[in-house]
N, C-alpha and C. Protein backbone atom coordinates (compact mmCIF):
# COMPACT_ATOMS: atom_id res chain seq x y z
N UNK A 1 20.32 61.11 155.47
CA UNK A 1 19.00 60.85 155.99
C UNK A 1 19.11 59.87 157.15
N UNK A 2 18.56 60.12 158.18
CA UNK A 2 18.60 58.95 159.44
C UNK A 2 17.74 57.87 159.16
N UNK A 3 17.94 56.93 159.58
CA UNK A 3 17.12 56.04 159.30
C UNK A 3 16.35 55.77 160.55
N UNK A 4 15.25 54.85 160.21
CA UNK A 4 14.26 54.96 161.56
C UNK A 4 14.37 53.51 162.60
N UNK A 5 14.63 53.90 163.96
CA UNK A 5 14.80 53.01 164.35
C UNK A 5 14.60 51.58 164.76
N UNK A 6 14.57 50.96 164.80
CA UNK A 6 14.19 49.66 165.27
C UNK A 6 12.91 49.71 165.76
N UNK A 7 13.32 49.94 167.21
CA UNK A 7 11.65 50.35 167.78
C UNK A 7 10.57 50.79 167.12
N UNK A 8 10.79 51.74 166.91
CA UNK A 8 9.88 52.18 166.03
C UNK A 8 8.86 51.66 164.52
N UNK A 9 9.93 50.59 164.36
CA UNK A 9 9.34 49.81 163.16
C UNK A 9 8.68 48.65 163.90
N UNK A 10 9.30 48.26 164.69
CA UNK A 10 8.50 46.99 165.41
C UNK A 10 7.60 48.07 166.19
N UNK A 11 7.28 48.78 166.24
CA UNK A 11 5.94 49.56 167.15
C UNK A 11 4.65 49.56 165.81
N UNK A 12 5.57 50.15 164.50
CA UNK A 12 4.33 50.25 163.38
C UNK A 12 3.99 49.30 163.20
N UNK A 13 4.62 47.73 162.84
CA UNK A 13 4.09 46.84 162.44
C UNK A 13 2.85 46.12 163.44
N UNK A 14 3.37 46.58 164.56
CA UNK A 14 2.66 46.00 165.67
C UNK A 14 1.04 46.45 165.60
N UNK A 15 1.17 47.71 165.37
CA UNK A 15 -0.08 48.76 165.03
C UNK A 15 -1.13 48.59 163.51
N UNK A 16 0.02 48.04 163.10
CA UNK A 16 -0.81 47.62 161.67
C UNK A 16 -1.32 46.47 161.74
N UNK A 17 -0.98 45.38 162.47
CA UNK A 17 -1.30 44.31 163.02
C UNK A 17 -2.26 44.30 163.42
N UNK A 18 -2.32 45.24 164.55
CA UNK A 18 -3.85 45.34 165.11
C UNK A 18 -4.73 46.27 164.41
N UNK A 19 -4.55 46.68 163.28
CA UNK A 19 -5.70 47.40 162.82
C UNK A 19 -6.20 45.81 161.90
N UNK A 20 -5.53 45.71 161.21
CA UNK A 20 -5.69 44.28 160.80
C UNK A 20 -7.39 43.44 161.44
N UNK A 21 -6.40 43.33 162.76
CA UNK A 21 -7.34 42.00 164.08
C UNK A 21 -8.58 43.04 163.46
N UNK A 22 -8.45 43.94 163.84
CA UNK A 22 -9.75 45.12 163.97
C UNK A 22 -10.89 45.01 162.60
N UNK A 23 -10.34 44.36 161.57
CA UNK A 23 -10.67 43.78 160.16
C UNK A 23 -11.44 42.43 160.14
N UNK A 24 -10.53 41.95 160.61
CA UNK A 24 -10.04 40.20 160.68
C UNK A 24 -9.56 39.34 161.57
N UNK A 25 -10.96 39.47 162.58
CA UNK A 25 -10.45 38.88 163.77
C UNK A 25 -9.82 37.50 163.87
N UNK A 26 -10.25 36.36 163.05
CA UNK A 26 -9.75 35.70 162.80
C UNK A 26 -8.42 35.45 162.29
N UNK A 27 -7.58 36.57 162.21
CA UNK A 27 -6.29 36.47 162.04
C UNK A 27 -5.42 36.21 163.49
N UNK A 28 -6.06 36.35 164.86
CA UNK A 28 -5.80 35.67 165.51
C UNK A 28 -5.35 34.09 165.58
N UNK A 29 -6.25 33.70 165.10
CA UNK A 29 -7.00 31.76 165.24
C UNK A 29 -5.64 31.57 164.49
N UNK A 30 -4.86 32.46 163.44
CA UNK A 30 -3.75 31.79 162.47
C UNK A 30 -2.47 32.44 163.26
N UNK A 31 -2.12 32.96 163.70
CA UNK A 31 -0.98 33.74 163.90
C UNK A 31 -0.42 33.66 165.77
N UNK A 32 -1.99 33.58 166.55
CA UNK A 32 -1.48 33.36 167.95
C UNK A 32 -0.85 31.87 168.78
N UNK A 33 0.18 31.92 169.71
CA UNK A 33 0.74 30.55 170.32
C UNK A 33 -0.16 30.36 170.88
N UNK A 34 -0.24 28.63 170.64
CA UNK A 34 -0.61 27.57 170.93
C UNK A 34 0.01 26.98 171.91
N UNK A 35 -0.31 25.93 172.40
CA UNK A 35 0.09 24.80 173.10
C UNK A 35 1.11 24.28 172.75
N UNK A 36 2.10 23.29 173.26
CA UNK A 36 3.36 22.66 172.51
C UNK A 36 3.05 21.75 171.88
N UNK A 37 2.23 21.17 172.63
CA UNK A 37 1.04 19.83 171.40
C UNK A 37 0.78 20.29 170.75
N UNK A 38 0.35 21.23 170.28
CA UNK A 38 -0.61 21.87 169.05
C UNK A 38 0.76 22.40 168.39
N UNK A 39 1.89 22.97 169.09
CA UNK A 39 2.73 23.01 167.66
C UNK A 39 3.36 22.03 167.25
N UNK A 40 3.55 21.52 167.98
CA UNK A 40 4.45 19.56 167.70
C UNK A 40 3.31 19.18 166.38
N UNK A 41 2.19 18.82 166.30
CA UNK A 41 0.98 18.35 165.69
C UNK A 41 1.16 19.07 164.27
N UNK A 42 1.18 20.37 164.43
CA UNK A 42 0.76 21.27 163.58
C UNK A 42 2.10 21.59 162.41
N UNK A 43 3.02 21.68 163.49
CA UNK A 43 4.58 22.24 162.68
C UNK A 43 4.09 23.57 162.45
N UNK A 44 3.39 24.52 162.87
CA UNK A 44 3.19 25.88 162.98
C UNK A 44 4.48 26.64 164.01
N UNK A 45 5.36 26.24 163.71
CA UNK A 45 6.48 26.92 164.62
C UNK A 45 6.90 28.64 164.67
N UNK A 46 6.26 29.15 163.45
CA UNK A 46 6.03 30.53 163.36
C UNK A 46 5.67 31.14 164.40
N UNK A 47 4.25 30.46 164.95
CA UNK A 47 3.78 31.00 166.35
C UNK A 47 4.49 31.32 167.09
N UNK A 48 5.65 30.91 167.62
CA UNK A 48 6.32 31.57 168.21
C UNK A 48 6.73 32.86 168.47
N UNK A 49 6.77 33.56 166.73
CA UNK A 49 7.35 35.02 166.59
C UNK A 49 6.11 35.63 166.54
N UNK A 50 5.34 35.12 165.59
CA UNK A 50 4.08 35.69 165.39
C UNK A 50 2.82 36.42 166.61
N UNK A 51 2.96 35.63 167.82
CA UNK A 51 2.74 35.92 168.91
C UNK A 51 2.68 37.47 169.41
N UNK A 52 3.66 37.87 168.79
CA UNK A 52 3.74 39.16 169.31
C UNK A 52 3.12 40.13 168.78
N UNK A 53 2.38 40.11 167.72
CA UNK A 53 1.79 40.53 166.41
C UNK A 53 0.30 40.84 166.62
N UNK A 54 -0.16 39.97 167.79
CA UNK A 54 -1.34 39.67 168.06
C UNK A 54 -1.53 40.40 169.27
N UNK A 55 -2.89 41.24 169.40
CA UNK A 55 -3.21 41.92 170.64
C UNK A 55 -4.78 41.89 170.63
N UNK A 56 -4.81 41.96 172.25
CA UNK A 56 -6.52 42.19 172.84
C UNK A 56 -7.30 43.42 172.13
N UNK A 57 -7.90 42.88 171.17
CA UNK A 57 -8.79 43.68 170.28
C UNK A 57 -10.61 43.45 171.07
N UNK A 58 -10.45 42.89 172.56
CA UNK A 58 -12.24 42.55 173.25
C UNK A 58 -12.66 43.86 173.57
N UNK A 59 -11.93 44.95 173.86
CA UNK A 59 -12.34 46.26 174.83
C UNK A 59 -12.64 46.89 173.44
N UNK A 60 -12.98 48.34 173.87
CA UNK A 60 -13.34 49.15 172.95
C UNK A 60 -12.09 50.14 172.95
N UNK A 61 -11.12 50.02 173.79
CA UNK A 61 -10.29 50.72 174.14
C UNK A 61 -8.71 49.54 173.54
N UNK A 62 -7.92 50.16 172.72
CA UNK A 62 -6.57 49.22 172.48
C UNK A 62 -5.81 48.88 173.37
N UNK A 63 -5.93 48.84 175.26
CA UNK A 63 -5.24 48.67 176.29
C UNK A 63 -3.78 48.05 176.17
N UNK A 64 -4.20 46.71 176.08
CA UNK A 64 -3.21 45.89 175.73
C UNK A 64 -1.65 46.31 175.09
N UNK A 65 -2.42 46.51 173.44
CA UNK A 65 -1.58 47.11 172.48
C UNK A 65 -0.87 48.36 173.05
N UNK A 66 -1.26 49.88 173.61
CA UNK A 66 -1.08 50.63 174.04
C UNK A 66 -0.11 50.39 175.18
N UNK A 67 -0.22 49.68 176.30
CA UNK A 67 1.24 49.19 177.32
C UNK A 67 1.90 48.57 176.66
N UNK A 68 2.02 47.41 175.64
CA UNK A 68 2.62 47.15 175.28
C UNK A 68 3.63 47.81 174.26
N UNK A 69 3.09 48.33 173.58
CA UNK A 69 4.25 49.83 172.66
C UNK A 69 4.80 50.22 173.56
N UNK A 70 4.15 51.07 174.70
CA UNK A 70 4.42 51.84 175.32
C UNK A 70 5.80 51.57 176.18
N UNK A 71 5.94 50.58 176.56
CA UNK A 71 7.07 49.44 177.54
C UNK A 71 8.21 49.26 176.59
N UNK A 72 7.85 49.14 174.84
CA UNK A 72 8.39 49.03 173.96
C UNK A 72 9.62 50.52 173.79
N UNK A 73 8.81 50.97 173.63
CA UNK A 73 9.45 52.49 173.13
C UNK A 73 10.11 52.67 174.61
N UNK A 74 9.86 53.05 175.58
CA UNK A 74 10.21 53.45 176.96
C UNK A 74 11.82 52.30 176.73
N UNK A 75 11.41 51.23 177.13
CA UNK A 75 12.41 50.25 177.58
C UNK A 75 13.74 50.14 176.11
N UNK A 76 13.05 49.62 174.79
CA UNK A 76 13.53 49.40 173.69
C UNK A 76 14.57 50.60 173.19
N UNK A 77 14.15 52.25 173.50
CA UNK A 77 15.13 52.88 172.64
C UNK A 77 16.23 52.78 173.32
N UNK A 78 16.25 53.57 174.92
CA UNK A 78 17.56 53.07 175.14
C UNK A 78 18.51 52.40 175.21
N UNK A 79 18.06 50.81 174.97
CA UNK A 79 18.49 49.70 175.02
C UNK A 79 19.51 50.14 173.30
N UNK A 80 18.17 50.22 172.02
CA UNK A 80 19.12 50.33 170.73
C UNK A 80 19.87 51.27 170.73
N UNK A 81 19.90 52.32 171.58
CA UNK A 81 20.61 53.67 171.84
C UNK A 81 22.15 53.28 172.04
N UNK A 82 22.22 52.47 172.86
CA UNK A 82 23.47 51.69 173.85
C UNK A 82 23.85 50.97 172.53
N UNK A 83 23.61 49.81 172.49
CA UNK A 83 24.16 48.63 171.76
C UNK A 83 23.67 48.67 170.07
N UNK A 84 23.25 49.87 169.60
CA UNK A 84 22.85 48.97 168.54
C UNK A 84 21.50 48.79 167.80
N UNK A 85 21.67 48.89 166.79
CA UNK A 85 20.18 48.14 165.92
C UNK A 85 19.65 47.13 165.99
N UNK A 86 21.00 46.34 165.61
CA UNK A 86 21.44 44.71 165.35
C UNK A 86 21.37 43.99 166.43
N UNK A 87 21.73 44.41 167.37
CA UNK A 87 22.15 43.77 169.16
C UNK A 87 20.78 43.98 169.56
N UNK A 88 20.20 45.17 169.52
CA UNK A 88 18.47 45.28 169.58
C UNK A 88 17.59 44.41 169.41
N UNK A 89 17.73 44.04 168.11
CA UNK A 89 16.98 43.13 167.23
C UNK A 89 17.03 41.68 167.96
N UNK A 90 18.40 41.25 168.06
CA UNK A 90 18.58 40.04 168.68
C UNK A 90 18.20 39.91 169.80
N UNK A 91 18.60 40.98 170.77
CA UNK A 91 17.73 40.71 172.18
C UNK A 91 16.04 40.82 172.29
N UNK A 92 15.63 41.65 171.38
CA UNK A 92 13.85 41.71 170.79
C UNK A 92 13.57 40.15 170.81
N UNK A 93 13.91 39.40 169.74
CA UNK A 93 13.90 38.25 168.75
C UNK A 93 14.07 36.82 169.75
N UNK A 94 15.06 37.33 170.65
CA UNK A 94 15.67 36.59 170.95
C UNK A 94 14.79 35.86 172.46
N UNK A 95 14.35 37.08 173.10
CA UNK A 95 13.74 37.38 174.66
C UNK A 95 12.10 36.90 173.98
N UNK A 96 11.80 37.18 172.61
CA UNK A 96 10.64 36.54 172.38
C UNK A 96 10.54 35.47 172.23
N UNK A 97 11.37 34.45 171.79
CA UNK A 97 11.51 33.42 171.57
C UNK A 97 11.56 32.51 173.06
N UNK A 98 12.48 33.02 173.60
CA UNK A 98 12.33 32.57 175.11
C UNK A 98 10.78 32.70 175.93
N UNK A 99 10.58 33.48 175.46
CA UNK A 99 8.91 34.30 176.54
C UNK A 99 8.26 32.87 175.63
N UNK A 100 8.13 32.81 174.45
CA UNK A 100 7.11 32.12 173.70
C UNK A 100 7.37 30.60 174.13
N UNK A 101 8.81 30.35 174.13
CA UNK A 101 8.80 29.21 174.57
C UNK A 101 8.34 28.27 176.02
N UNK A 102 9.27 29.42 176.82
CA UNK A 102 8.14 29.38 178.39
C UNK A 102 6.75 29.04 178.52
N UNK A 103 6.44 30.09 177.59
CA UNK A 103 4.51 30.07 177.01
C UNK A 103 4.27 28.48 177.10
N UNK A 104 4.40 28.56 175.50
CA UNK A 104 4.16 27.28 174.91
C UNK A 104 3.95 26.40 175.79
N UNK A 105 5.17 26.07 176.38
CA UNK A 105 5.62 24.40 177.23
C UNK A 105 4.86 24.39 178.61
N UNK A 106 4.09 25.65 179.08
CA UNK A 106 3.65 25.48 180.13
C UNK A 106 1.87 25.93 179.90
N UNK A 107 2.00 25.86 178.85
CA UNK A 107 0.63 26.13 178.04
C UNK A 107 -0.77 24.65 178.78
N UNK A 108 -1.68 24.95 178.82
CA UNK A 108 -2.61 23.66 178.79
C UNK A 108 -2.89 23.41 177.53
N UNK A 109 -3.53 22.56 177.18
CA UNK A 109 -3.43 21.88 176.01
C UNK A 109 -5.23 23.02 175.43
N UNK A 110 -5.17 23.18 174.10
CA UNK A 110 -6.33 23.80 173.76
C UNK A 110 -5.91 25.42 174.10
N UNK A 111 -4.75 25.80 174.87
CA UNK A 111 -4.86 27.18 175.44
C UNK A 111 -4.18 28.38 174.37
N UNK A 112 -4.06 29.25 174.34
CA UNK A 112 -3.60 30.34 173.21
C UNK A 112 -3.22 31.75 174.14
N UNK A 113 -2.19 32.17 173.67
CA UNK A 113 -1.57 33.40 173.95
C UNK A 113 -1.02 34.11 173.07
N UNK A 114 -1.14 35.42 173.33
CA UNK A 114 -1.06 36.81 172.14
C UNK A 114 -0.71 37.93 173.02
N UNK A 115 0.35 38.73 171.97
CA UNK A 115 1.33 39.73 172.79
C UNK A 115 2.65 40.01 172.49
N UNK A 116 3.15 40.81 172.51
CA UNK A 116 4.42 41.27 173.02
C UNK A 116 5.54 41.27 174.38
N UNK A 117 4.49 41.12 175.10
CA UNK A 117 5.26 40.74 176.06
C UNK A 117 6.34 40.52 176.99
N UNK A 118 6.44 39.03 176.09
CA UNK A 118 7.84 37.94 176.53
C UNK A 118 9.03 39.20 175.92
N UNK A 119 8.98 39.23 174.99
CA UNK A 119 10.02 40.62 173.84
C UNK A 119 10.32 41.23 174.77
N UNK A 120 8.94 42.07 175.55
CA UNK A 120 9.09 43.64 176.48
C UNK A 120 9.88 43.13 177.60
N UNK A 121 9.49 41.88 178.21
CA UNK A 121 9.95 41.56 179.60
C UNK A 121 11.68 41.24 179.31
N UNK A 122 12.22 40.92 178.19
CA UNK A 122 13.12 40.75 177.73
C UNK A 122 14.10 41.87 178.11
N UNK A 123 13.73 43.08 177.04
CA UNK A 123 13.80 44.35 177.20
C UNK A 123 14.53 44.92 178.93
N UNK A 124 13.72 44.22 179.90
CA UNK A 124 13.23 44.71 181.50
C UNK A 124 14.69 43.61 181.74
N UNK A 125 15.21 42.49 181.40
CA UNK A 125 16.49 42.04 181.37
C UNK A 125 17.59 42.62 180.77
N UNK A 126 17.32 43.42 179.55
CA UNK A 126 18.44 43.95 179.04
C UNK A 126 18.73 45.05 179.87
N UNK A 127 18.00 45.83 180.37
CA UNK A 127 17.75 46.86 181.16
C UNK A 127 19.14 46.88 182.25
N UNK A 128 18.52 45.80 182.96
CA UNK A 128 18.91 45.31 184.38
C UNK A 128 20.46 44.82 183.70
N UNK A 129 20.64 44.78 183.00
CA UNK A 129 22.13 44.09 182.76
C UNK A 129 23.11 45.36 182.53
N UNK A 130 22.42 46.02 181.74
CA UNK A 130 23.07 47.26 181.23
C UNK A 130 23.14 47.72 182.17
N UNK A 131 22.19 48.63 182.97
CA UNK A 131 22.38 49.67 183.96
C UNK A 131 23.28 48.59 184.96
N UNK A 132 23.48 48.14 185.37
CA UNK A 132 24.22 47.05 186.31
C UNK A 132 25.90 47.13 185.83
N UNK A 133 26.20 46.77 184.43
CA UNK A 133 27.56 47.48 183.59
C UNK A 133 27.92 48.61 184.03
N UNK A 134 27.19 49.37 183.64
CA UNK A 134 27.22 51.16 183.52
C UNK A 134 27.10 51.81 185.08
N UNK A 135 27.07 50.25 186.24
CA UNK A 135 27.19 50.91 187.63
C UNK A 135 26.38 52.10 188.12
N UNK A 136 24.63 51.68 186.87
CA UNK A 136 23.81 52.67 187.62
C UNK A 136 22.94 51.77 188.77
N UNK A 137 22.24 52.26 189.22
CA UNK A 137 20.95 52.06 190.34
C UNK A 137 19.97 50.99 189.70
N UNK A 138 19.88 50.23 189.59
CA UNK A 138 18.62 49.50 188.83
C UNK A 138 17.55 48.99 189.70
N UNK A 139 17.50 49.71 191.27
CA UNK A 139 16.65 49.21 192.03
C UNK A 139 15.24 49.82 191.68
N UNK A 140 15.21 50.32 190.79
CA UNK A 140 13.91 50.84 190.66
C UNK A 140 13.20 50.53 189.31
N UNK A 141 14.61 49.81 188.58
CA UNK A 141 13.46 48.72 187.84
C UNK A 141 13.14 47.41 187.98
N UNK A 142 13.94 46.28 189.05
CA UNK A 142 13.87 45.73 190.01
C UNK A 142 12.20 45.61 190.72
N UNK A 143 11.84 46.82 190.92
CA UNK A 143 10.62 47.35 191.75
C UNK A 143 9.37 47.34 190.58
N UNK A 144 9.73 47.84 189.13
CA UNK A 144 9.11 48.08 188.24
C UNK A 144 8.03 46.13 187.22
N UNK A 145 9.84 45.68 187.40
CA UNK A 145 9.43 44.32 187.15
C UNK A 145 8.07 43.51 188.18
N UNK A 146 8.78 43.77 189.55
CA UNK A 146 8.31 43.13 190.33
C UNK A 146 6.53 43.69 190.20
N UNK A 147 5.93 44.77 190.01
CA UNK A 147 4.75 45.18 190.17
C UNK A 147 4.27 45.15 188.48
N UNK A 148 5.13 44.66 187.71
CA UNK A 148 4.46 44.03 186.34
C UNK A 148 4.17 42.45 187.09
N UNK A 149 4.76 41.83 187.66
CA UNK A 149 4.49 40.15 187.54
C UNK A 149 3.28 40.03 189.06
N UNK A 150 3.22 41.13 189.55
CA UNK A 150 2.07 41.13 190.95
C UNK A 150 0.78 41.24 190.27
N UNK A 151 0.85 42.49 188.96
CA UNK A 151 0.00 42.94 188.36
C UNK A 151 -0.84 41.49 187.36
N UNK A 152 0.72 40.79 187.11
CA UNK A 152 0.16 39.80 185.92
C UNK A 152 -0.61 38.35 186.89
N UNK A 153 -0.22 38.34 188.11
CA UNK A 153 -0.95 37.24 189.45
C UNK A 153 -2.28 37.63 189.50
N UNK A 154 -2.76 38.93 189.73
CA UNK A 154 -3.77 39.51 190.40
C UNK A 154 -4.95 39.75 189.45
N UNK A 155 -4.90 39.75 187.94
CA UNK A 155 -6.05 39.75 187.19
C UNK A 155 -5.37 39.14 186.13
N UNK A 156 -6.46 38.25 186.01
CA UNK A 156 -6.55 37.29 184.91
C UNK A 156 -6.36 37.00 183.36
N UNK A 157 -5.62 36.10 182.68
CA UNK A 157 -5.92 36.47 181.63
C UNK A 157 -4.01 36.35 181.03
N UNK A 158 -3.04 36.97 182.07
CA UNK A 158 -2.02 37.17 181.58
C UNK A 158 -1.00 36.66 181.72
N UNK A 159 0.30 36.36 181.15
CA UNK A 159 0.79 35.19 180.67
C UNK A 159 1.99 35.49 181.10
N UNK A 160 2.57 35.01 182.64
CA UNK A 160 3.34 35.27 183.08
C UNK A 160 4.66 34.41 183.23
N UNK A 161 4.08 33.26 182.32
CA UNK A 161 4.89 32.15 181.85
C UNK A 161 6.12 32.77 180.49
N UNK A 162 5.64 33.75 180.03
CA UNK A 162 5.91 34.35 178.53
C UNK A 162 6.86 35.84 179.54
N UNK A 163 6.54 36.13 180.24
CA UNK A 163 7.04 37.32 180.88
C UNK A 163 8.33 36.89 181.48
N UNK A 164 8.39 35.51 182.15
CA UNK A 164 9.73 35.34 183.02
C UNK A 164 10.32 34.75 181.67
N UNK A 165 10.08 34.01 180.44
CA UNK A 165 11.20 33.43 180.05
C UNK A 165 12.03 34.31 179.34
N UNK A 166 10.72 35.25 178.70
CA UNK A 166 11.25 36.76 178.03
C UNK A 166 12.30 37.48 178.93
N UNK A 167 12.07 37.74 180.43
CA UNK A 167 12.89 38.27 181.18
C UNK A 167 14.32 37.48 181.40
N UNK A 168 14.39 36.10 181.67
CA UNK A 168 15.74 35.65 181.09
C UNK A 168 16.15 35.47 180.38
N UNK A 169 15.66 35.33 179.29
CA UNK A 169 15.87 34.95 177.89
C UNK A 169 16.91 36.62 177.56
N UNK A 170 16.26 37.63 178.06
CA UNK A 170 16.88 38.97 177.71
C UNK A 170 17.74 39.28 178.55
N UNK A 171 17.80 39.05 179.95
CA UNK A 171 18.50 39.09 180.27
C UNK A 171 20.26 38.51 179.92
N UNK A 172 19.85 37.06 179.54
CA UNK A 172 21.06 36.30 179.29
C UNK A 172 21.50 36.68 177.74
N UNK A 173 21.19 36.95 176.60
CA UNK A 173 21.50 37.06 175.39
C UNK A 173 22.08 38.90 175.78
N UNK A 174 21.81 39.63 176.45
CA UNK A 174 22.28 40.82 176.92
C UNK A 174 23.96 40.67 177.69
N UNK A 175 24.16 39.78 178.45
CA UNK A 175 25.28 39.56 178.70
C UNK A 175 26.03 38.68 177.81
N UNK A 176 25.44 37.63 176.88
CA UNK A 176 26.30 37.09 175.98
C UNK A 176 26.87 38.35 174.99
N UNK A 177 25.74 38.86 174.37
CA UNK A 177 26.06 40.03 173.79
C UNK A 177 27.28 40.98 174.16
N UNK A 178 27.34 41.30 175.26
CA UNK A 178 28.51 42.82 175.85
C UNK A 178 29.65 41.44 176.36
N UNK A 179 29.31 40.39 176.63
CA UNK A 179 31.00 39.58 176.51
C UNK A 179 31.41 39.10 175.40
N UNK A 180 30.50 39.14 174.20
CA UNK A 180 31.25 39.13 172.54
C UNK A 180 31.95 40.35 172.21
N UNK A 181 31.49 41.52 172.89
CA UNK A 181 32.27 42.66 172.69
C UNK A 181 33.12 43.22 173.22
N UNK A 182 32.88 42.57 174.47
CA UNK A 182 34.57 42.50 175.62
C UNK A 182 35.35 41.97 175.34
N UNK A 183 35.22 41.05 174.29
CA UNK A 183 36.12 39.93 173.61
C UNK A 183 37.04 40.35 172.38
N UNK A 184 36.39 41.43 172.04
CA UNK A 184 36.74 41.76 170.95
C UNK A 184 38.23 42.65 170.91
């Protein structure tokens, strides 16, 4: 029996998540990043992961949620395709943690962010590292990044603090990663 991939499970949970919000909106107020004051204060350090869990449930339409899978699945399989479940996971985990942290520390005080994101933009580093190995063309996701972070300047609302740390954050745990295995 195959088992189901990574992506794919972090896509359902994500979805169940937001049917959730769609319940219980207030499961926001518990689960989305905060400020660094507010986690210093709080010791809610979960927020960090939890962050990603959380999506724009204001429209009548799941927008948000919907690019965000979508960037997920697109960017994420090939990535676990290449390296891995495990190596997946860590660059997921890992690029979120970075995005969240970026967040956080450049957060105003009182401010809150929710998403996937930092993870996806992660993803858009692993990308660029890999195809760069593998001596393909990556100028055209290069181009792809660049008109996500024009997109995230130009209307309001989006958290582009969480996007670049995610994008190095994945980037760099992507090359630590393939020189533990060059090592090997």
């Amino acid at each position: 029996m195959k088992q189901r991939s990574a992506v794919i499970s972090i896509i359902t949970v994500c979805c169940a998540f937001y049917l959730w919000e769609l319940v219980n909106a207030n499961i926001i107020n518990d689960l989305a990043l905060g400020s660094i004051d507010y986690l210093q204060y709080s010791h809610q350090w979960y927020r960090l992961f939890t962050v990603a869990l959380m999506h724009d449930t204001s429209s009548t339409l799941p927008v948000h949620l919907a690019f965000n899978m979508m960037a997920l699945h697109s960017l994420g399989t090939p990535v676990e395709s290449i390296l891995g479940k495990g190596r997946f996971l860590a660059i997921f985990f890992f690029s979120l943690l970075t995005g969240s942290l970026a967040s956080t520390y450049f957060m105003a005080p009182g401010g809150a962010s929710i998403g996937a994101s930092g993870a996806i933009f992660g993803l858009f580093g692993a990308f660029v590292v890999l195809g760069r190995r593998m001596g393909a063309d990556v100028r055209s996701t290069y181009v792809i990044i660049a008109l996500n972070f024009a997109i995230g300047f130009t209307i309001g609302g989006v958290d582009w603090h969480a996007h670049l740390g995610g994008l190095l954050g994945g980037a760099l745990i992507t090359k630590v990663l393939l020189s533990l295995n060059a090592s090997k």
